[in-house]
Protein backbone atom coordinates (compact mmCIF):
# COMPACT_ATOMS: atom_id res chain seq x y z
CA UNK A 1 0.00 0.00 0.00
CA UNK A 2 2.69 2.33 1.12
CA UNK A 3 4.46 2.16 -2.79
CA UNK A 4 1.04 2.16 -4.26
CA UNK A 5 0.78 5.87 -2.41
CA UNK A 6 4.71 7.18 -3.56
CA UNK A 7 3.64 5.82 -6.94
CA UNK A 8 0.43 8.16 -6.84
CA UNK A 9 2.21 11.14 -5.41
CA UNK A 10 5.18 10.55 -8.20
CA UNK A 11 2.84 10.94 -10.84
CA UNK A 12 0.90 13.56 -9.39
CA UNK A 13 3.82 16.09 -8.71
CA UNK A 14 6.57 14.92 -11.20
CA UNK A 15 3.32 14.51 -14.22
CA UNK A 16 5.78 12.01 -16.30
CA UNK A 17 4.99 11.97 -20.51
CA UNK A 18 3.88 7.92 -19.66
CA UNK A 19 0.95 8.42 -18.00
CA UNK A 20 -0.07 11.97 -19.17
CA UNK A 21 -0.16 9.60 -22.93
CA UNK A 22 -1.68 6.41 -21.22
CA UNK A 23 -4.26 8.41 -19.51
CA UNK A 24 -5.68 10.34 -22.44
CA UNK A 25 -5.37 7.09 -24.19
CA UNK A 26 -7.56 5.36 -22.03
CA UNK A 27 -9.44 7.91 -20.47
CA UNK A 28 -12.54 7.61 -23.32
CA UNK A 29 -12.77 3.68 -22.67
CA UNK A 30 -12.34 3.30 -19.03
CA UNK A 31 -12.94 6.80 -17.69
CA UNK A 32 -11.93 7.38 -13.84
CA UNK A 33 -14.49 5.66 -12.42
CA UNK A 34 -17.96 4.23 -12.82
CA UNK A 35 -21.08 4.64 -10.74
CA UNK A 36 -24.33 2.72 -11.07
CA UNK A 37 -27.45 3.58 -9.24
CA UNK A 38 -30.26 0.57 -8.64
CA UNK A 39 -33.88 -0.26 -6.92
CA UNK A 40 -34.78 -3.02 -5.65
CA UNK A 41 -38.16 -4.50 -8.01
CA UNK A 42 -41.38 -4.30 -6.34
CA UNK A 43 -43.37 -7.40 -6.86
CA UNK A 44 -47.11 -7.78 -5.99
CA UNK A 45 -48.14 -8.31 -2.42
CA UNK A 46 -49.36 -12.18 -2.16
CA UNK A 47 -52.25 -12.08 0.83
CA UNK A 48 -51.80 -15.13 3.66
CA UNK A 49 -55.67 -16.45 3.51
């Protein structure tokens, strides 16, 4: 985790030619991140008899 976070900060302040490239090349398929919104179906109410 800890080289996962110096690898994020690295790119962030130091903005290498790699990633600027791989990000604009993958930014239209992947995007940064994906959100998906759902309800729960309602089905009809059986009565006990």
């Amino acid at each position: 985790m800890r080289a996962y976070h110096k690898l994020l900060v690295w790119d962030i302040m130091k903005k290498p030619l790699a990633t600027r490239v791989a990000e604009q090349a993958l930014n239209p398929l992947i995007g940064k991140s994906f959100v998906a919104y759902a309800t729960k179906p309602h089905l009809p109410r059986v009565d006990a008899k």
